[in-house]
C-alpha atoms as a PDB file:
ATOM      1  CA  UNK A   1     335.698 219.081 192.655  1.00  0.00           C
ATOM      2  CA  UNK A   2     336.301 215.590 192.262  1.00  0.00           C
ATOM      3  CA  UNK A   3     333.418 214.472 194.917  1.00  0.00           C
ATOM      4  CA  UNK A   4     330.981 217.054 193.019  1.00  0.00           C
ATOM      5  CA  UNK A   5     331.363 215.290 189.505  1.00  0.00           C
ATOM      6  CA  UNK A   6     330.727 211.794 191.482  1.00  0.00           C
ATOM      7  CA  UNK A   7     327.617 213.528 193.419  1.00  0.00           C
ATOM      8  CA  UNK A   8     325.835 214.902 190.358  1.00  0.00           C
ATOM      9  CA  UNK A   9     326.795 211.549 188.022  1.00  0.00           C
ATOM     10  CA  UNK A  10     324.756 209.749 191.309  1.00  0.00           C
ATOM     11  CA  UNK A  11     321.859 212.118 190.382  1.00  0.00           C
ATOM     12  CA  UNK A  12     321.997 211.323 186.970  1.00  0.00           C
ATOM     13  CA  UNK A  13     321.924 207.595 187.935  1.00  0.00           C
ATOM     14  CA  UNK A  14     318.885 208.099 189.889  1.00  0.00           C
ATOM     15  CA  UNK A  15     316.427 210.522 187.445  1.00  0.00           C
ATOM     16  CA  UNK A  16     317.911 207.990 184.601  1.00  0.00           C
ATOM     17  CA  UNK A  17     316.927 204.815 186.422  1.00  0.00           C
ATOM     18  CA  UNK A  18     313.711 206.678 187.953  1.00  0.00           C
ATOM     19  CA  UNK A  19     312.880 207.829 184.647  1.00  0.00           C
ATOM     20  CA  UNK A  20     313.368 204.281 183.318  1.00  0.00           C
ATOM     21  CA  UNK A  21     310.967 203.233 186.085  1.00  0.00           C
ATOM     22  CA  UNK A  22     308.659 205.496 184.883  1.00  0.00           C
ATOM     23  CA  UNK A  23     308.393 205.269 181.175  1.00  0.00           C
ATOM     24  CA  UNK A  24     307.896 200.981 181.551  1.00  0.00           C
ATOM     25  CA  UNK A  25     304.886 201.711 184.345  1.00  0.00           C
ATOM     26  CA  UNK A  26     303.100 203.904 181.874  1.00  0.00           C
ATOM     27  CA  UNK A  27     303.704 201.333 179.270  1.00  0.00           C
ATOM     28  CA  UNK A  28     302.515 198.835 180.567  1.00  0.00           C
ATOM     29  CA  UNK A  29     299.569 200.739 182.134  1.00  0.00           C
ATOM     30  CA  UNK A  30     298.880 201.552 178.959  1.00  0.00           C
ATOM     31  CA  UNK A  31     298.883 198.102 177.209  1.00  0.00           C
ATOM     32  CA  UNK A  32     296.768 196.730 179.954  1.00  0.00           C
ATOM     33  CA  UNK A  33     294.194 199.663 179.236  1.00  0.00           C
ATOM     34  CA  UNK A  34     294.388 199.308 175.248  1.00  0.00           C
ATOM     35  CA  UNK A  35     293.726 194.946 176.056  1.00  0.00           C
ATOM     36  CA  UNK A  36     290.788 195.514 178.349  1.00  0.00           C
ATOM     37  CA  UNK A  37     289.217 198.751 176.223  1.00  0.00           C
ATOM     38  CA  UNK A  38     289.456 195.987 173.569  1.00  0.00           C
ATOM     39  CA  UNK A  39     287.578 193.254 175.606  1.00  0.00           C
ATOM     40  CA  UNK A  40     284.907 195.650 177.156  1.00  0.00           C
ATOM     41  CA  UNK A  41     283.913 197.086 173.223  1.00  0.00           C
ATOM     42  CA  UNK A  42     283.404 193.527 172.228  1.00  0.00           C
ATOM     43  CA  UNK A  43     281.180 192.655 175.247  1.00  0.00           C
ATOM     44  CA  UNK A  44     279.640 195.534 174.906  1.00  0.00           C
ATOM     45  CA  UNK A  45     278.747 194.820 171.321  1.00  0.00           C
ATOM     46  CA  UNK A  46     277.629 191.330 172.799  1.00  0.00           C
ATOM     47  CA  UNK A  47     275.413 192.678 175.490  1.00  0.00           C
ATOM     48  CA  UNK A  48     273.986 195.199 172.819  1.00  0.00           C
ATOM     49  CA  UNK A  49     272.882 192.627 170.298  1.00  0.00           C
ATOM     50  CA  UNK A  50     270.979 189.854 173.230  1.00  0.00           C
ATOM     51  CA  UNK A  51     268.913 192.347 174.118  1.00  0.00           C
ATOM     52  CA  UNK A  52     267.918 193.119 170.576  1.00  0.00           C
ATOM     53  CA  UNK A  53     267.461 189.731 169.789  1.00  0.00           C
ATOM     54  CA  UNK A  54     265.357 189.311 172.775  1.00  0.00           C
ATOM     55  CA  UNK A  55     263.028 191.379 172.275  1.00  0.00           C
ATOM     56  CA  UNK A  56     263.049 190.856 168.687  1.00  0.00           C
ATOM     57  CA  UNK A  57     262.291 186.801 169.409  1.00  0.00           C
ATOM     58  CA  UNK A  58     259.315 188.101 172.147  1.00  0.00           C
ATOM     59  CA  UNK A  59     257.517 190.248 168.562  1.00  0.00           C
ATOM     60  CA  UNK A  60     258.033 186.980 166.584  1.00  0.00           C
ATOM     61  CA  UNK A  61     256.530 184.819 169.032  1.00  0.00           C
ATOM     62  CA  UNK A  62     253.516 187.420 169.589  1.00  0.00           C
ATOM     63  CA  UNK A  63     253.364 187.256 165.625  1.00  0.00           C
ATOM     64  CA  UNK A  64     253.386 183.330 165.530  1.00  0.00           C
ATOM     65  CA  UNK A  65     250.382 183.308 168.257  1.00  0.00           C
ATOM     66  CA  UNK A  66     247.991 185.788 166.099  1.00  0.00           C
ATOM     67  CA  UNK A  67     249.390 183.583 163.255  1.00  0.00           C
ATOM     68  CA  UNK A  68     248.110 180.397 165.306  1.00  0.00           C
ATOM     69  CA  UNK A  69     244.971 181.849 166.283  1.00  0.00           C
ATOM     70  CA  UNK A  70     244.267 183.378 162.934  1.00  0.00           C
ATOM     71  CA  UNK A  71     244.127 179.661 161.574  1.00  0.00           C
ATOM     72  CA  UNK A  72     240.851 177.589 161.888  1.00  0.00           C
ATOM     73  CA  UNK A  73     240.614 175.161 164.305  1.00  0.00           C
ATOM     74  CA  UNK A  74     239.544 172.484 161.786  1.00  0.00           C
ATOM     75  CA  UNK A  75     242.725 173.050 159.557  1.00  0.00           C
ATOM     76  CA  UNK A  76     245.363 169.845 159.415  1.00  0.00           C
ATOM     77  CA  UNK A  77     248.370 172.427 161.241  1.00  0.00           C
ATOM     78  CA  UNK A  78     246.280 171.048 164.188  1.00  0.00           C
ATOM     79  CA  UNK A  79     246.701 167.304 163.532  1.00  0.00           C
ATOM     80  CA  UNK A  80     248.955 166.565 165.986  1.00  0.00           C
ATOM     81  CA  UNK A  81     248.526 169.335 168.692  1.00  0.00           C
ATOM     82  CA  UNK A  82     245.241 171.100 169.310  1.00  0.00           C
ATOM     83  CA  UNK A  83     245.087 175.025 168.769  1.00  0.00           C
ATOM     84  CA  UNK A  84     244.348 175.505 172.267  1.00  0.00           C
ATOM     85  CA  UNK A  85     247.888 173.324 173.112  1.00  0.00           C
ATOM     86  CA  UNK A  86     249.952 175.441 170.359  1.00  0.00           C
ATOM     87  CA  UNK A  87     248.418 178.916 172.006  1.00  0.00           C
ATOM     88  CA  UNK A  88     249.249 177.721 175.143  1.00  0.00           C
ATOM     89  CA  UNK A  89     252.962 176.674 173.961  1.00  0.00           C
ATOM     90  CA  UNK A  90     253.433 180.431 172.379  1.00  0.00           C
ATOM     91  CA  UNK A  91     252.470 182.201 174.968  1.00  0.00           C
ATOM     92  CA  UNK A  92     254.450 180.157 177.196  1.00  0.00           C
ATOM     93  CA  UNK A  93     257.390 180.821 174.951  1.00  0.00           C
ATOM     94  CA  UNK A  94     256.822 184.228 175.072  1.00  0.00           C
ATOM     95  CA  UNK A  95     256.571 184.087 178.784  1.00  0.00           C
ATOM     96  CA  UNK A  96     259.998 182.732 179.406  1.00  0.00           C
ATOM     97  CA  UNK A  97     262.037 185.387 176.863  1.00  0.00           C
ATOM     98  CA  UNK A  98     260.085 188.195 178.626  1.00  0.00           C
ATOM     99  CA  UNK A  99     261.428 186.591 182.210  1.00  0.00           C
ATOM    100  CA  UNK A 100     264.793 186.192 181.010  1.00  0.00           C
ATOM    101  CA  UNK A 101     264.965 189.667 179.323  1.00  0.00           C
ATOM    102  CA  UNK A 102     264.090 191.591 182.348  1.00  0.00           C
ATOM    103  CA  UNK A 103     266.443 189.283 184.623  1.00  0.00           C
ATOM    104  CA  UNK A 104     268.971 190.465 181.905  1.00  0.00           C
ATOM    105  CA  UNK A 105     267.836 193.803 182.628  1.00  0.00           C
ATOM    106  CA  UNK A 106     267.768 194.182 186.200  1.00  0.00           C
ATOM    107  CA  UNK A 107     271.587 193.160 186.162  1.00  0.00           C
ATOM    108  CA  UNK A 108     273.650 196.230 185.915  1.00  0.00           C
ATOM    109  CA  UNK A 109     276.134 195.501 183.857  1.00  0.00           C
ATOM    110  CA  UNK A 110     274.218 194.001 180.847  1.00  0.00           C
ATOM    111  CA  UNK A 111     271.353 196.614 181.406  1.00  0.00           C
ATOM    112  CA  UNK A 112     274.470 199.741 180.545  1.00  0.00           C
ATOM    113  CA  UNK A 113     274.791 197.941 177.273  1.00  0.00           C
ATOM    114  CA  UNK A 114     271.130 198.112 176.150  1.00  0.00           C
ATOM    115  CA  UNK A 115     269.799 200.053 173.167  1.00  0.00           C
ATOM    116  CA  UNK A 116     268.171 203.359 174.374  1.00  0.00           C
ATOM    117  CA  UNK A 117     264.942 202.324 171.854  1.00  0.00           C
ATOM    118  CA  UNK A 118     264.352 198.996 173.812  1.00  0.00           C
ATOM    119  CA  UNK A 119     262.224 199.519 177.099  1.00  0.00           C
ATOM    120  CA  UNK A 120     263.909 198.819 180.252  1.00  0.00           C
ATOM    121  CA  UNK A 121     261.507 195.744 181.416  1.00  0.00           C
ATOM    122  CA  UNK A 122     258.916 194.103 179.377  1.00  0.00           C
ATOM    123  CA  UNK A 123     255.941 192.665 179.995  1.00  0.00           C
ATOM    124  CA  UNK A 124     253.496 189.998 178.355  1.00  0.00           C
ATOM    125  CA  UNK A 125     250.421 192.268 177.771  1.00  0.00           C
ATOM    126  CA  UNK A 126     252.136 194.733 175.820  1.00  0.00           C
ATOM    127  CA  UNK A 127     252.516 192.280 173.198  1.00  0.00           C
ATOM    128  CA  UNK A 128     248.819 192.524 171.798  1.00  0.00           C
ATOM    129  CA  UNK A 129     247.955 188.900 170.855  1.00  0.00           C
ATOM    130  CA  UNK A 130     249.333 187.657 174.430  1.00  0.00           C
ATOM    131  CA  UNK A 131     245.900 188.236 175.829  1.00  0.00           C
ATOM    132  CA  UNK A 132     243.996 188.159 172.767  1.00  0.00           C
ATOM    133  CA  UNK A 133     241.115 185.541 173.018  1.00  0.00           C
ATOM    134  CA  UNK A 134     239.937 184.505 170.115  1.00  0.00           C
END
């Protein structure tokens, strides 16, 4: 009888210890989920907002340039740089945030973070005062 007690007290030991085992795993599985969760939302956030901004920079730009080319080419905004130098600078501008936006885009785990409303690549002439010649 006496072997029996020591036999199932053994069990005990075990399941107790195993249980032990198990309870700190899922804890700390758990915390490791909840810290990374955490750091994916806020670069997700991040991710969310560049391409807004992006895009949003590319429809100021194409505003400047019908801005620039609304302006005579007499008028003293010109003093310093000719109207055919600032049109070239805009579009140049708008150019290089249209290249880095789709680069942006093309990589797969910025592109998962994008608003639905933005377009998945963009491109110069669908901003309407790109190839406006005035």
């Amino acid at each position: 009888m006496g072997s029996c007690d020591s036999m199932d007290e053994v069990r005990f030991a075990k399941r107790s210890v195993l249980w032990v085992i198990l309870v700190l795993f899922a804890v700390s599985v758990g915390g490791w989920f909840l810290t990374r969760a955490g750091s994916i939302a806020d670069t997700a956030v991040v991710r969310y907002e560049e391409f807004q901004e992006i895009y949003n920079t590319c429809r100021k730009i194409d505003t400047d340039l019908a801005t620039v080319r609304a302006v005579p080419e007499d008028d003293r905004m010109f003093a310093a740089f000719s109207k055919a130098a600032m049109v070239a600078q805009k579009k140049q501008q708008l150019s290089r945030w249209v290249e880095e936006y789709n680069a942006k885009s093309r990589m797969w785990n910025r592109a998962l973070w994008k608003s639905d409303a933005l377009p998945y690549q963009l491109n110069v002439n669908q901003f309407a005062n790109f190839g406006e010649v005035k």
